[in-house]
N, C-alpha and C. Protein backbone atom coordinates (compact mmCIF):
# COMPACT_ATOMS: atom_id res chain seq x y z
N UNK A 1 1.96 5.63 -8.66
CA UNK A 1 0.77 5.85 -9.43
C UNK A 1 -0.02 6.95 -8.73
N UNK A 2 -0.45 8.18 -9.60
CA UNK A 2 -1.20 9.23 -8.83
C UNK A 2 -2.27 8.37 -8.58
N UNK A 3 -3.16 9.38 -7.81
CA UNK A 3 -4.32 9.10 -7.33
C UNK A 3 -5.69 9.18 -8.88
N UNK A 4 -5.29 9.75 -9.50
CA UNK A 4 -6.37 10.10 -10.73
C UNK A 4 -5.90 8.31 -11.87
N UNK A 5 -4.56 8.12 -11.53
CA UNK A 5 -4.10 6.47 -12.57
C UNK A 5 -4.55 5.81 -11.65
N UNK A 6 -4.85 5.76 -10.31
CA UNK A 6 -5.44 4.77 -9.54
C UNK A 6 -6.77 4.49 -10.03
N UNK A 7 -7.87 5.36 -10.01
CA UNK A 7 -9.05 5.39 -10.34
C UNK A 7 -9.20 4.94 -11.64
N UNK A 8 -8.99 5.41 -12.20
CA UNK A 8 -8.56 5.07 -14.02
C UNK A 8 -8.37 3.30 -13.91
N UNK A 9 -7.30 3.29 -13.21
CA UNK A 9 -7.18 1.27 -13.21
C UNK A 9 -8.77 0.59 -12.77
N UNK A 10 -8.91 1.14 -11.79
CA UNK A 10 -10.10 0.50 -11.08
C UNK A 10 -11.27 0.88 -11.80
N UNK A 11 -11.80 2.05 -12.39
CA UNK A 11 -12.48 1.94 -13.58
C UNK A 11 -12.51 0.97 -14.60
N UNK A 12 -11.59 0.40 -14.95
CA UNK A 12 -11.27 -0.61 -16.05
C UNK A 12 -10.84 -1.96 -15.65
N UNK A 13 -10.94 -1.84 -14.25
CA UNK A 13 -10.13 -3.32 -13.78
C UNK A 13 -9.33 -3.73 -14.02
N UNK A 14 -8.40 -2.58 -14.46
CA UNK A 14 -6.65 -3.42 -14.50
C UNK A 14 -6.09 -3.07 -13.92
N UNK A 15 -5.80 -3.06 -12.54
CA UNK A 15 -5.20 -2.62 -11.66
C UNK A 15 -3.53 -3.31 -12.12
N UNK A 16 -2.73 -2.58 -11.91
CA UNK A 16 -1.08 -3.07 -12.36
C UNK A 16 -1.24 -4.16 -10.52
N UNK A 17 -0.65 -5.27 -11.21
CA UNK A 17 0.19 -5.67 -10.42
C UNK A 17 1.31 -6.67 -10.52
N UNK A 18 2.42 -6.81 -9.72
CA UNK A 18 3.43 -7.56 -9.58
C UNK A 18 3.60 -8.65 -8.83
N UNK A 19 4.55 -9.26 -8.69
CA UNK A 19 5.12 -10.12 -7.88
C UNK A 19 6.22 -9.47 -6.36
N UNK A 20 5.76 -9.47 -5.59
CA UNK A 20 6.23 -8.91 -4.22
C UNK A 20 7.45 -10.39 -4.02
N UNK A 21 7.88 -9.79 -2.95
CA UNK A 21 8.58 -11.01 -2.38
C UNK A 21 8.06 -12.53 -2.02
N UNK A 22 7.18 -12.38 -1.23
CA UNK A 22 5.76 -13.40 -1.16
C UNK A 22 4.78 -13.09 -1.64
N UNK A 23 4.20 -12.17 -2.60
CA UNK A 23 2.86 -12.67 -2.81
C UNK A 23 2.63 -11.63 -4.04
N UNK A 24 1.65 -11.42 -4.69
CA UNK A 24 1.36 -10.70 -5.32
C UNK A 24 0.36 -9.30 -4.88
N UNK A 25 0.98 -8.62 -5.60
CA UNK A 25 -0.03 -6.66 -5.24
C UNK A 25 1.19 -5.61 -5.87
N UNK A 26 1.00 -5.12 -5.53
CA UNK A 26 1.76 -3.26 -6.41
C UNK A 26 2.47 -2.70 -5.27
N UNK A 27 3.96 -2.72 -5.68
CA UNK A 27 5.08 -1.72 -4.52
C UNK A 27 5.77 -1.30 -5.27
N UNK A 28 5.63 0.77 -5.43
CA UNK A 28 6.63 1.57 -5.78
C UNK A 28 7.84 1.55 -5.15
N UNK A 29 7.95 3.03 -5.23
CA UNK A 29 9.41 3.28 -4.37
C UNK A 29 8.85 4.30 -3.23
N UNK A 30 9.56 4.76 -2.66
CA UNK A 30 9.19 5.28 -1.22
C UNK A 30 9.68 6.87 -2.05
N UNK A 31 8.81 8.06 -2.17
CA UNK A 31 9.44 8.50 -2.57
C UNK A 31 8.40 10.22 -2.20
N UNK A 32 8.95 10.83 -0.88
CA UNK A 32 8.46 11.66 -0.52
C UNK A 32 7.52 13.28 -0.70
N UNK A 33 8.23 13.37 -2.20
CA UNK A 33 8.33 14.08 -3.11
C UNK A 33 6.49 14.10 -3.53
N UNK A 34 6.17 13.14 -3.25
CA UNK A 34 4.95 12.59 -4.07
C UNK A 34 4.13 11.97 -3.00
N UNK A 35 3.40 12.77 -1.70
CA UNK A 35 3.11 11.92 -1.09
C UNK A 35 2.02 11.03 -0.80
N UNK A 36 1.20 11.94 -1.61
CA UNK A 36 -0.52 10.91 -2.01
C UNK A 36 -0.40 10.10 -3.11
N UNK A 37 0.94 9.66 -3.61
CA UNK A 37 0.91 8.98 -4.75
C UNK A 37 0.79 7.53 -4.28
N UNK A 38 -0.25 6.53 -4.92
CA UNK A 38 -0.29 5.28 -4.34
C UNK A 38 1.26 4.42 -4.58
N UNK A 39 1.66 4.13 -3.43
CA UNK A 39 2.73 3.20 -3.66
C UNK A 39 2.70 1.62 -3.13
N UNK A 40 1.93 1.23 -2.70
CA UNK A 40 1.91 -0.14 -2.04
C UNK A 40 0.10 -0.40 -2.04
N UNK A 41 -0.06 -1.70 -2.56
CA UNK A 41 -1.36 -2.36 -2.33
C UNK A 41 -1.11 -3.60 -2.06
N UNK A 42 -1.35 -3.96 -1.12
CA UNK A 42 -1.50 -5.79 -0.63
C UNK A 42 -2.08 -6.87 -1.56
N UNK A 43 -1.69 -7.66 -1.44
CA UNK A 43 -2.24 -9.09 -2.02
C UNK A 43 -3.79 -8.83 -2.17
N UNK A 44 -4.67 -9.20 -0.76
CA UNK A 44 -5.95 -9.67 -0.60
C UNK A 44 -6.63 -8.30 -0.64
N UNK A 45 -6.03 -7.06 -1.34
CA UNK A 45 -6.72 -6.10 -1.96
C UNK A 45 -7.60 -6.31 -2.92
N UNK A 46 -6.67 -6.88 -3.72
CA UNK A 46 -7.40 -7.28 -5.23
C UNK A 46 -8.67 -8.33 -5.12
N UNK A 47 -8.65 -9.14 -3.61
CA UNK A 47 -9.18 -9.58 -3.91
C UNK A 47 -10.80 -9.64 -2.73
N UNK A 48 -10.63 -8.30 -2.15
CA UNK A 48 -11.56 -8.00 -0.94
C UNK A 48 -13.02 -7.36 -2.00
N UNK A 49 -12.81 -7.16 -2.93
CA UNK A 49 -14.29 -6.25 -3.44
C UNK A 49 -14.92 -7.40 -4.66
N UNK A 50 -16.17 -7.55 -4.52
CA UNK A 50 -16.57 -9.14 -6.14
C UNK A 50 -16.41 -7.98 -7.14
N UNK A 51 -16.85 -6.34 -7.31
CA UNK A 51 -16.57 -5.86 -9.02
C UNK A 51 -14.98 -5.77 -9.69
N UNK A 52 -14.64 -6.41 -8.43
CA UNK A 52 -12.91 -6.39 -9.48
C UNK A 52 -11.97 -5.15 -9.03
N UNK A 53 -12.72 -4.17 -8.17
CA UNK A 53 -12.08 -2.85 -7.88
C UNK A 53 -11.35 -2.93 -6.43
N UNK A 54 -10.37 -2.08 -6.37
CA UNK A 54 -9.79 -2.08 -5.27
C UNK A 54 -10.05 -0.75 -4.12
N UNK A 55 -10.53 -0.41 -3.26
CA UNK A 55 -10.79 -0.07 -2.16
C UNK A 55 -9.78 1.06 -2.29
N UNK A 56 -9.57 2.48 -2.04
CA UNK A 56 -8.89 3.49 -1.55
C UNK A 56 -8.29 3.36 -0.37
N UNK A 57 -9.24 2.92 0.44
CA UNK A 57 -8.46 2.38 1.88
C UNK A 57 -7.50 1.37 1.78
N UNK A 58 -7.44 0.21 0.69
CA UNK A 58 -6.64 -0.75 0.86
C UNK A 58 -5.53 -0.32 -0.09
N UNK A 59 -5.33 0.85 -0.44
CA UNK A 59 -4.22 1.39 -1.49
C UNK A 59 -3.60 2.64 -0.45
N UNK A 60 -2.17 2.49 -0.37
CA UNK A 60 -1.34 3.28 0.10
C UNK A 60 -0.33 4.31 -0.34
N UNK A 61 -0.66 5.03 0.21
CA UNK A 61 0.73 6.55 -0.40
C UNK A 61 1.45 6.81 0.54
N UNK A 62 2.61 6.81 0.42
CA UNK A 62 3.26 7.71 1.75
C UNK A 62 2.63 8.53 2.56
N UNK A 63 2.00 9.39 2.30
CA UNK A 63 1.02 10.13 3.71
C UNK A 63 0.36 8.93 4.35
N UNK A 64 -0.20 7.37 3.92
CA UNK A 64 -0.95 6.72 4.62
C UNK A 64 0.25 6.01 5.53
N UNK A 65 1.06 5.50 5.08
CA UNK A 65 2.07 4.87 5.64
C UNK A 65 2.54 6.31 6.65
N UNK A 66 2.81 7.37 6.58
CA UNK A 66 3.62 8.11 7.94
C UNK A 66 2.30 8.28 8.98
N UNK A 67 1.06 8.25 8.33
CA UNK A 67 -0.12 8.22 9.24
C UNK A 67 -0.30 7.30 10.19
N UNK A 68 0.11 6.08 9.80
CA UNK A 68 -0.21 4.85 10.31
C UNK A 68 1.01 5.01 11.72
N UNK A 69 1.90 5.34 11.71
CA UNK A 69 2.91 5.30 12.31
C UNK A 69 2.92 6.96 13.01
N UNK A 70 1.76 7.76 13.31
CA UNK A 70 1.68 8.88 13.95
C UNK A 70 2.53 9.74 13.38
N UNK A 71 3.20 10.08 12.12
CA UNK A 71 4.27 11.10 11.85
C UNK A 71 5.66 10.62 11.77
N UNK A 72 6.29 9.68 12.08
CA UNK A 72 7.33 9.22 12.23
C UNK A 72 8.25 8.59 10.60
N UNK A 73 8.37 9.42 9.94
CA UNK A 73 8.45 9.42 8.63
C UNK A 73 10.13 7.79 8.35
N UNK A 74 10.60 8.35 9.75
CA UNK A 74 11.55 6.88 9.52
C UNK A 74 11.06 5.52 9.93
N UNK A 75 9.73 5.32 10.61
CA UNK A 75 9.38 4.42 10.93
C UNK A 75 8.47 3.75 9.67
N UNK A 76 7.98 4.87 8.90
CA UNK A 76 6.79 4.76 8.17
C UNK A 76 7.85 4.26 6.55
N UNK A 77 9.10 4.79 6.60
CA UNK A 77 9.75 3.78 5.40
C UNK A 77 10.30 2.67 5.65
N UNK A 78 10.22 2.16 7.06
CA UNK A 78 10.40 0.71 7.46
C UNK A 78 9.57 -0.18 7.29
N UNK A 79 8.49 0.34 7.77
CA UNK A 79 7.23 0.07 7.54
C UNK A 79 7.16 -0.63 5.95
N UNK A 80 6.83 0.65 5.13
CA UNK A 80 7.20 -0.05 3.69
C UNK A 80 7.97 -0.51 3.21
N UNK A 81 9.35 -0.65 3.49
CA UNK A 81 9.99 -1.16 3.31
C UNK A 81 9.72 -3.30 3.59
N UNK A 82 9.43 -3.16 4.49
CA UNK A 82 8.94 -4.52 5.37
C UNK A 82 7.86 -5.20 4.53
N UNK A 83 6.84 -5.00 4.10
CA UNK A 83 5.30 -5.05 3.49
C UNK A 83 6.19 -5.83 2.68
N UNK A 84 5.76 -7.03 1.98
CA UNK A 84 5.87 -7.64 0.71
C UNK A 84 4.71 -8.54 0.10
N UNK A 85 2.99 -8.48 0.98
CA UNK A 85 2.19 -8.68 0.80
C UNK A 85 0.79 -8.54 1.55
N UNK A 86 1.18 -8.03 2.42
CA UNK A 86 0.19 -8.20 3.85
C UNK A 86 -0.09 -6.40 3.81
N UNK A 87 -1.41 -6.50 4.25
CA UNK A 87 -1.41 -5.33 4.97
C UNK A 87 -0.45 -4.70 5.77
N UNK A 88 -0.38 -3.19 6.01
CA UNK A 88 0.61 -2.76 6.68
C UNK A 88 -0.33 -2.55 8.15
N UNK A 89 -1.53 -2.37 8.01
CA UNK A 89 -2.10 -2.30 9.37
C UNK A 89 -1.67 -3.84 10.22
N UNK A 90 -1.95 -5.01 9.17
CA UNK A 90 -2.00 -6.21 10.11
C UNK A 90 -0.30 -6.20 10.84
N UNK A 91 0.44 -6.09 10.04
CA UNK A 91 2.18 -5.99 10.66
C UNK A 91 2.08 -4.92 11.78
N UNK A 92 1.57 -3.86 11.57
CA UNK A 92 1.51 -2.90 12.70
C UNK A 92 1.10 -3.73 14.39
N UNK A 93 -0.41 -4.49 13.98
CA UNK A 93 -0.90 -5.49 14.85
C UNK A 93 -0.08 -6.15 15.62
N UNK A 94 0.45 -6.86 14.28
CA UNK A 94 1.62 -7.89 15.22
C UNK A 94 2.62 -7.86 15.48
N UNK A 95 3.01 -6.37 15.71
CA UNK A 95 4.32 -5.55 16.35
C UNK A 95 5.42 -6.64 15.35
N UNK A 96 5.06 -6.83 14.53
CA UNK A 96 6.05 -7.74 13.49
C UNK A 96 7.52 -6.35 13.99
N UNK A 97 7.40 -5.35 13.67
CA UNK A 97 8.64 -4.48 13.39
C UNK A 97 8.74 -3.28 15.00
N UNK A 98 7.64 -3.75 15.59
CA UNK A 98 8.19 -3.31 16.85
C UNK A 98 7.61 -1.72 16.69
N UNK A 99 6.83 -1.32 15.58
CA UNK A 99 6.50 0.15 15.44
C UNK A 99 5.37 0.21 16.21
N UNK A 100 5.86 1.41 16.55
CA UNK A 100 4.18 2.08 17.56
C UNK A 100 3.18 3.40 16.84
């Protein structure tokens, strides 16, 4: 989802979301080509703001994910790859995947 269909959802409060492995929130595909395009939002996104909107910070694009991981563009699709509801900062935390 570009960044302009992001806003657009959250304008209207329909943010798309799915069913993750555990939990519910929004996961594209990893797909470099596109790298401010939002691809991953966590569960307790949807549900961190009372107007119903979701946070820019709590919505991810590939540039946020290789950011998070200093540049390391193979760490940063593990990274997403891994996420199936949680923040990717909190997994970072808890060295869940061992990334630095």
């Amino acid at each position: 989802m570009t960044i302009e269909e992001f806003e657009k959802h959250n304008e209207r409060h329909d943010m798309p979301e799915m069913p993750l492995r555990q939990g519910i929130g929004y996961k594209s595909v990893w797909d470099t080509s596109k790298p401010d395009d939002i691809i991953y939002i966590p569960e307790y996104a949807y549900e961190n703001n009372e107007d119903g909107t979701i946070s820019r910070e709590d919505a991810y694009s590939v540039r946020d994910f290789v950011n998070l991981v200093n540049g390391d563009t193979e760490r940063a699709k593990e990274l997403f790859t891994f996420v199936d509801w949680q923040f990717p900062t909190s997994v970072l935390e808890e060295d869940t995947l061992n990334v630095e």
